[in-house]
C-alpha atoms as a PDB file:
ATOM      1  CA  UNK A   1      24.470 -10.691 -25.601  1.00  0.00           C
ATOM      2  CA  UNK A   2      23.697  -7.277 -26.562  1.00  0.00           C
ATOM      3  CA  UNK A   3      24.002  -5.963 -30.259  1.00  0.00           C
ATOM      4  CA  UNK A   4      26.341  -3.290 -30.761  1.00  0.00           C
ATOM      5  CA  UNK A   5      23.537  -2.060 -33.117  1.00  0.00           C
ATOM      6  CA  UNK A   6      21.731  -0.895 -29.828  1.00  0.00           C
ATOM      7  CA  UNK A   7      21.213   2.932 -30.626  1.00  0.00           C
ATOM      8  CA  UNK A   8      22.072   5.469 -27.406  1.00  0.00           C
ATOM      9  CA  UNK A   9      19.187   7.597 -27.945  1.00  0.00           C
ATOM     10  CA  UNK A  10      16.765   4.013 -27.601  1.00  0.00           C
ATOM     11  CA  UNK A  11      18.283   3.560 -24.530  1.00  0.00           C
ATOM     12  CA  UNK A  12      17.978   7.743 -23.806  1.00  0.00           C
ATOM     13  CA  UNK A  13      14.173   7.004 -24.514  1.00  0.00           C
ATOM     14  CA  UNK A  14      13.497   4.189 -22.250  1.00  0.00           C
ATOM     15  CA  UNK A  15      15.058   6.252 -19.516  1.00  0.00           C
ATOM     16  CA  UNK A  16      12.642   8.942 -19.998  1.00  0.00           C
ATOM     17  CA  UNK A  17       9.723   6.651 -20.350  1.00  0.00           C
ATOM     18  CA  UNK A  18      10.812   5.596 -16.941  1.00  0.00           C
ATOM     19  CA  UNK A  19      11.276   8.475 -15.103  1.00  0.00           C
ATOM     20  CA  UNK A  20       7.335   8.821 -14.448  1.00  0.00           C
ATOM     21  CA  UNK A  21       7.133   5.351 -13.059  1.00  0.00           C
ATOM     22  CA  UNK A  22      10.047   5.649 -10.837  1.00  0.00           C
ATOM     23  CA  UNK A  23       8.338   8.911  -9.018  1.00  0.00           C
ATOM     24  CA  UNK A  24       4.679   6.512  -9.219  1.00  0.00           C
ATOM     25  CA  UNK A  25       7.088   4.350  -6.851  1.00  0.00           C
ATOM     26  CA  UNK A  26       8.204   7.344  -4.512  1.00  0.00           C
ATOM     27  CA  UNK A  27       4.563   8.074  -4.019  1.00  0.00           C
ATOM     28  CA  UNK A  28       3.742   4.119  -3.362  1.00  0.00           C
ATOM     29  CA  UNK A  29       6.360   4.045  -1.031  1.00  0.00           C
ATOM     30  CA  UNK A  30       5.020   6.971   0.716  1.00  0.00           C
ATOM     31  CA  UNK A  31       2.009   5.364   1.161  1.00  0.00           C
ATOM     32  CA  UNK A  32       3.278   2.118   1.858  1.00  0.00           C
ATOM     33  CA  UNK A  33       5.114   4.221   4.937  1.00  0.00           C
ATOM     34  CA  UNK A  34       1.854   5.880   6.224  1.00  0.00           C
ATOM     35  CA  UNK A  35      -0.100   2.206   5.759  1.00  0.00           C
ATOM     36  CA  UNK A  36       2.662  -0.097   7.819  1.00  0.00           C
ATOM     37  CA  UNK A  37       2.857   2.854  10.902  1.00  0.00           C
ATOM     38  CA  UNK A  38      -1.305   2.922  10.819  1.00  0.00           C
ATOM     39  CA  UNK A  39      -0.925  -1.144  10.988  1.00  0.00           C
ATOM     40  CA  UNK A  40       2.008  -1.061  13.619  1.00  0.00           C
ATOM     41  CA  UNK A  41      -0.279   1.091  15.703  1.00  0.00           C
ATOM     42  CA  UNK A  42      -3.268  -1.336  15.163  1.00  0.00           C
ATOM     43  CA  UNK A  43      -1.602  -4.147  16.580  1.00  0.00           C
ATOM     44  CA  UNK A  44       0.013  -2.188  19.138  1.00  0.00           C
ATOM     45  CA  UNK A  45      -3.594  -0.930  20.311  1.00  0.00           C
ATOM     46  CA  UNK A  46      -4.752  -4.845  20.074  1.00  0.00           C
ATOM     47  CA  UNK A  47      -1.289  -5.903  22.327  1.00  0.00           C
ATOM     48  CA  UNK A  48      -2.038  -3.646  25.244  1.00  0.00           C
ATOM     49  CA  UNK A  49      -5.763  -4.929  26.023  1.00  0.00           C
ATOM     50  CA  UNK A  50      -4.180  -9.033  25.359  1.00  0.00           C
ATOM     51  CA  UNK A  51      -1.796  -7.616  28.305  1.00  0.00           C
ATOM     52  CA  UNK A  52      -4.147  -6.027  30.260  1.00  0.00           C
ATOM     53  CA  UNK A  53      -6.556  -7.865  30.129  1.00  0.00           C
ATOM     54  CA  UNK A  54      -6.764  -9.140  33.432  1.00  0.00           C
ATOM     55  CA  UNK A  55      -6.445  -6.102  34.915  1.00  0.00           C
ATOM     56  CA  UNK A  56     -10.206  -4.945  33.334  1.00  0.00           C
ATOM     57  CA  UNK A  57     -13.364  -5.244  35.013  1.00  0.00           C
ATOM     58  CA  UNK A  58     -16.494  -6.738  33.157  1.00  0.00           C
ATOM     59  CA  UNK A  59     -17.649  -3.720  32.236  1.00  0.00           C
ATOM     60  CA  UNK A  60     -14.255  -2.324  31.072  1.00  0.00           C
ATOM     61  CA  UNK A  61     -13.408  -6.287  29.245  1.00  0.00           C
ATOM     62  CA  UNK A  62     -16.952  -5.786  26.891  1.00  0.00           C
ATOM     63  CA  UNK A  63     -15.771  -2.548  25.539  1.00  0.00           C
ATOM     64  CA  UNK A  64     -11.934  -4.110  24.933  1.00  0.00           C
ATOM     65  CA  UNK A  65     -13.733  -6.724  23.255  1.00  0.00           C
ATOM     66  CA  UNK A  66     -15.766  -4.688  20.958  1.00  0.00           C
ATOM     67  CA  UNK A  67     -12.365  -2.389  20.624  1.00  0.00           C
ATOM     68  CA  UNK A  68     -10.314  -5.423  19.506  1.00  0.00           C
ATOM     69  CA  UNK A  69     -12.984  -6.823  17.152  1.00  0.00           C
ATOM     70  CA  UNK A  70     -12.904  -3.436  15.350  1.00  0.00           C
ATOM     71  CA  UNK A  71      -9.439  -3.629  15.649  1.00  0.00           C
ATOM     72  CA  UNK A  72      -9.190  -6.656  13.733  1.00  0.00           C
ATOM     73  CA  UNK A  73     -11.533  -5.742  10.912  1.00  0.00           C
ATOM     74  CA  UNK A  74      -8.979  -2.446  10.900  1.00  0.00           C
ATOM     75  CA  UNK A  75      -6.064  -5.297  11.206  1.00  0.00           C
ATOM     76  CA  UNK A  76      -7.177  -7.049   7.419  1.00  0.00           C
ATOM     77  CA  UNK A  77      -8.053  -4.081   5.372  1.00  0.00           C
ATOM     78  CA  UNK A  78      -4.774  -2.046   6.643  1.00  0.00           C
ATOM     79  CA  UNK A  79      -2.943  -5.159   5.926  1.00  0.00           C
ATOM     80  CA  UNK A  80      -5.130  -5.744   2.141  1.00  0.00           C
ATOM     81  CA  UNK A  81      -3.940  -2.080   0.918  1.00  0.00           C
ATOM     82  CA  UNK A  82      -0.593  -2.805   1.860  1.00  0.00           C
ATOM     83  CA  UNK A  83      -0.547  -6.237   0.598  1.00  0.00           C
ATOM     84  CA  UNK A  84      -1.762  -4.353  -2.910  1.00  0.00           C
ATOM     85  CA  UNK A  85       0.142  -1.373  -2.907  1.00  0.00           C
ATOM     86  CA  UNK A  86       3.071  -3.601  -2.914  1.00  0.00           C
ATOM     87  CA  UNK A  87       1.939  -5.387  -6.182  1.00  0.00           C
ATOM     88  CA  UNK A  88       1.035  -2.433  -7.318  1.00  0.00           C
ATOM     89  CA  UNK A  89       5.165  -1.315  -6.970  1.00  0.00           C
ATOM     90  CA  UNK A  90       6.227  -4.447  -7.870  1.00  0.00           C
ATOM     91  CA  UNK A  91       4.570  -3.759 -11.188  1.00  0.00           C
ATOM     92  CA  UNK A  92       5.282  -0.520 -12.109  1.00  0.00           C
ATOM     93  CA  UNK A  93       8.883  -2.070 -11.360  1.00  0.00           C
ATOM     94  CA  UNK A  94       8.047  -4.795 -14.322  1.00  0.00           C
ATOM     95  CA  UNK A  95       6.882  -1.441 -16.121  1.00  0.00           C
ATOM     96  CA  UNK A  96      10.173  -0.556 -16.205  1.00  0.00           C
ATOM     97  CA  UNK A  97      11.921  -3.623 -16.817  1.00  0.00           C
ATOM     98  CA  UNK A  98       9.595  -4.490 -19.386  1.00  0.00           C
ATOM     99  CA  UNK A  99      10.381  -0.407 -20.800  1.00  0.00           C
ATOM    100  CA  UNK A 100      14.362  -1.145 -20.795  1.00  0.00           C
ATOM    101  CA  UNK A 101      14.274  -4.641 -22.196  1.00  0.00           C
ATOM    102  CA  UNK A 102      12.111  -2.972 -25.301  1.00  0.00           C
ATOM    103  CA  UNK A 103      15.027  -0.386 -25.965  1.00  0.00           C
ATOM    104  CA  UNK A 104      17.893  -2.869 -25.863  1.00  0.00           C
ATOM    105  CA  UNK A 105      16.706  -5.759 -27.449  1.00  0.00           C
ATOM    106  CA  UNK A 106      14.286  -3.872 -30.165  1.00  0.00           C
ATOM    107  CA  UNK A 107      11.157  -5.661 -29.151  1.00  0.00           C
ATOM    108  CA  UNK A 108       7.749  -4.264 -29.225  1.00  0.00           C
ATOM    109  CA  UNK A 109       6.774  -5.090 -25.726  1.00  0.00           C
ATOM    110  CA  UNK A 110       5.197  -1.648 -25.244  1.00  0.00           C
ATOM    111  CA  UNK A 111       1.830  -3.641 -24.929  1.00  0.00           C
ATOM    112  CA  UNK A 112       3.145  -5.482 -22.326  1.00  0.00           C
ATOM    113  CA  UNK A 113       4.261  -2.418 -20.498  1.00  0.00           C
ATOM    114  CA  UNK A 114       0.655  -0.677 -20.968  1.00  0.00           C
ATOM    115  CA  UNK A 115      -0.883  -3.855 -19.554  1.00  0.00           C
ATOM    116  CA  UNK A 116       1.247  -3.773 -16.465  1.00  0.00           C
ATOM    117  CA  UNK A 117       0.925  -0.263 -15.666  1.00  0.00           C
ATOM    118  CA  UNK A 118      -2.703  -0.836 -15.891  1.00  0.00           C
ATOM    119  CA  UNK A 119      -2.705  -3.491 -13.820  1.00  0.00           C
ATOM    120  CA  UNK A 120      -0.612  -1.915 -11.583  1.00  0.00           C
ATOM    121  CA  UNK A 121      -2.841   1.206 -11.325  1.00  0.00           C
ATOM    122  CA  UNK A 122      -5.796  -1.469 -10.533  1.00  0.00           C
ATOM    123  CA  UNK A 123      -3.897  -3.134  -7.345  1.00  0.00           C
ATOM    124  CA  UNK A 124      -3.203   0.614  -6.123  1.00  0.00           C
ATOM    125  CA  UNK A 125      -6.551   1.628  -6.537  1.00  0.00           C
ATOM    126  CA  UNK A 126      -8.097  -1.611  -4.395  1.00  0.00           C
ATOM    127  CA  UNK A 127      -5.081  -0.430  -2.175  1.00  0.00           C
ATOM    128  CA  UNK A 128      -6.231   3.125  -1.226  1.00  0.00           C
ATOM    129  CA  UNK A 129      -9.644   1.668  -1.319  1.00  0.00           C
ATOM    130  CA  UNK A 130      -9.082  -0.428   1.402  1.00  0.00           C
ATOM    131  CA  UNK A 131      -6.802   2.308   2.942  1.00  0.00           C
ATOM    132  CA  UNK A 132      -9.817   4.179   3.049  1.00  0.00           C
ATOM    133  CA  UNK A 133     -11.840   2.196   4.337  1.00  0.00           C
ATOM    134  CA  UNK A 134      -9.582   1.352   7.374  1.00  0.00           C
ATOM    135  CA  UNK A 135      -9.230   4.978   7.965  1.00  0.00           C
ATOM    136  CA  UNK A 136     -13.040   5.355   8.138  1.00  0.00           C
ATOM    137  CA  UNK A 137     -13.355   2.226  10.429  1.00  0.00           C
ATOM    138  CA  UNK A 138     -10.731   4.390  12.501  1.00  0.00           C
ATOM    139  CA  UNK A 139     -12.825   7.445  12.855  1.00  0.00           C
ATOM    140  CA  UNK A 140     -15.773   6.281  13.415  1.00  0.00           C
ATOM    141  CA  UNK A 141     -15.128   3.923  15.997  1.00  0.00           C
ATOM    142  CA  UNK A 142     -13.421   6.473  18.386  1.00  0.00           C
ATOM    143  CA  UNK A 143     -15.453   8.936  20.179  1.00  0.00           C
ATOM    144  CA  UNK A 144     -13.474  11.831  21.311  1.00  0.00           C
ATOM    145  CA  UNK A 145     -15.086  13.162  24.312  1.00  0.00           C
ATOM    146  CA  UNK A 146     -16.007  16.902  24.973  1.00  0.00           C
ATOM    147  CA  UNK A 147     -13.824  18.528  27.570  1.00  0.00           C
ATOM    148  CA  UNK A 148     -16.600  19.244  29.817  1.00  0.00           C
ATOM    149  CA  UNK A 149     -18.588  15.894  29.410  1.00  0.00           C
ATOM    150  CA  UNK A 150     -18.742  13.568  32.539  1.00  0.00           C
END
C-alpha cells in the first residue's frame, strides 16, 4: 500500500516527466495509422490479382506475378515497421509506468526508464527504417505512364 509520506509535488514531477512520452505515443500512433492503411492496401492490391486471376492472359499473369512478388516483399517490411513501432509504444508506455512507480514508491528506477526509452527509440528507428524501405519498394516498382505514351 502506498505511504502517506508520498509527497504531491513527486507525483507533480512524474507527470511532467511523462508528458513528452505520452505525445512520442501520439506521433507512434500516427504512424502506426499511415503503416496499417499502406498494409491494408498491399493486401488489397495482392487480393484482386488471387481473384482475377483467371481472367488474365499469359502475358497479363507474368506481370501479376512479378506485381504480387513485389507485393509480398512490400507485405513483410510494412508489416516489420509496424510490428516495431508497436514495441516501440509499448515501451515508451513502460517509460511511463516505470516514471510513476519511481515517484510513488521512492525508487531510483530512473535507469530503468532511460534504458527503455532507449530501447524504445531503437524499435522505432528499425520501424521507420523498414517503413522506408517499403515506401521505396512502392515507388519504384510502379511506373506511371506519360499521358501521351502508347
Amino acid at each position: 500500500m502506498l505511504s502517506a509520506a508520498v509527497n504531491i509535488n513527486d507525483v507533480g514531477h512524474a507527470i511532467q516527466l511523462a508528458l513528452a512520452p505520452v505525445f512520442l505515443l501520439t506521433g507512434i500512433a500516427g504512424l502506426l495509422g499511415v503503416m496499417t492503411n499502406r498494409l491494408a492496401r498491399i493486401i488489397d492490391r495482392g487480393r484482386y490479382f488471387e481473384l482475377h486471376w483467371r481472367e488474365l492472359d499469359e502475358g497479363a499473369q507474368a506481370a501479376a506475378h512479378a506485381e504480387m512478388a513485389s507485393l509480398e516483399r512490400r507485405r513483410r517490411l510494412a508489416s516489420r515497421a509496424i510490428n516495431a513501432c508497436t514495441f516501440a509504444a509499448l515501451l515508451v508506455c513502460l517509460v511511463v509506468a516505470t516514471l510513476f512507480t519511481e515517484a510513488l514508491l521512492n525508487l531510483p528506477l530512473k535507469w530503468v526508464a532511460g534504458v527503455l526509452f532507449l530501447v524504445s527509440m531503437l524499435a522505432l528507428i528499425s520501424g521507420l527504417g523498414a517503413f522506408l524501405r517499403e515506401v521505396y519498394l512502392s515507388t519504384h516498382v510502379v511506373r506511371l505512364r506519360r499521358a501521351d505514351a502508347p
